[in-house]
Protein backbone atom coordinates (compact mmCIF):
# COMPACT_ATOMS: atom_id res chain seq x y z
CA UNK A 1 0.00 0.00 0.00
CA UNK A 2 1.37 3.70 -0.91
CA UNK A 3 -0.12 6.66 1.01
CA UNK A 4 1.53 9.91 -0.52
CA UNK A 5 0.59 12.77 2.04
CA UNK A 6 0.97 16.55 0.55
CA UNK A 7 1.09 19.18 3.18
CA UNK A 8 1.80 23.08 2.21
CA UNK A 9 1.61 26.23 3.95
CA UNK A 10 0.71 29.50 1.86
CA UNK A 11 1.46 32.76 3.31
CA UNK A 12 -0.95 35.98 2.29
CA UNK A 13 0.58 38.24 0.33
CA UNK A 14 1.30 41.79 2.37
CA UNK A 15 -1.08 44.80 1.28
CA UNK A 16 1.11 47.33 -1.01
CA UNK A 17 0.48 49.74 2.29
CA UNK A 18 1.97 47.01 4.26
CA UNK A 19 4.29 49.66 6.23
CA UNK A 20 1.58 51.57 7.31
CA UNK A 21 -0.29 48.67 8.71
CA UNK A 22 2.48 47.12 10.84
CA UNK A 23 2.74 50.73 12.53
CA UNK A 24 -0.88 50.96 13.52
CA UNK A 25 -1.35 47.39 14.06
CA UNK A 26 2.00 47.94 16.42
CA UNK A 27 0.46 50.37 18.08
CA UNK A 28 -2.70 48.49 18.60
CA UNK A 29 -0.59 45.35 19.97
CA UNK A 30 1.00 47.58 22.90
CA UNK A 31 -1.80 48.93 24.36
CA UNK A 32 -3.74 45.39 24.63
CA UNK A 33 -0.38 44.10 26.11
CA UNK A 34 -1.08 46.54 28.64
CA UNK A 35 -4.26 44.80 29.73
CA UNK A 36 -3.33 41.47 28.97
CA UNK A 37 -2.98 40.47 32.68
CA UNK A 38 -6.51 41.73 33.21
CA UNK A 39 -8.05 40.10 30.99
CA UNK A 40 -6.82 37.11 31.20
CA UNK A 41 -7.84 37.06 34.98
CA UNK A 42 -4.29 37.33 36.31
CA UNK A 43 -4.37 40.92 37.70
CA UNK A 44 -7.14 42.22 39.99
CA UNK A 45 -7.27 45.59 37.82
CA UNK A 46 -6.23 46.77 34.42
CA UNK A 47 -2.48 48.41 34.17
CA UNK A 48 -1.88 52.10 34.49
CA UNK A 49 1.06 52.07 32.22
């Protein structure tokens, strides 16, 4: 018996405003960082950073 298994990964391709993107979606990533502890239930209240 022959099994022939074919297993690829395809990346999307970036927007051509890809730079501008990565800065606001930077952004975006700190400040839920911030509150990460709270939300995840490991902080009795959110950060004041």
């Amino acid at each position: 018996m022959t099994v022939v298994v074919s297993v690829s990964a395809a990346t999307p391709a970036a927007p051509a405003a890809g730079g501008a993107l990565a800065d606001e979606c930077s952004q975006d990533f700190q400040k839920v960082t911030l509150c990460l502890d709270f939300a995840t239930g490991k902080a009795p209240n959110p950060s004041k950073k």
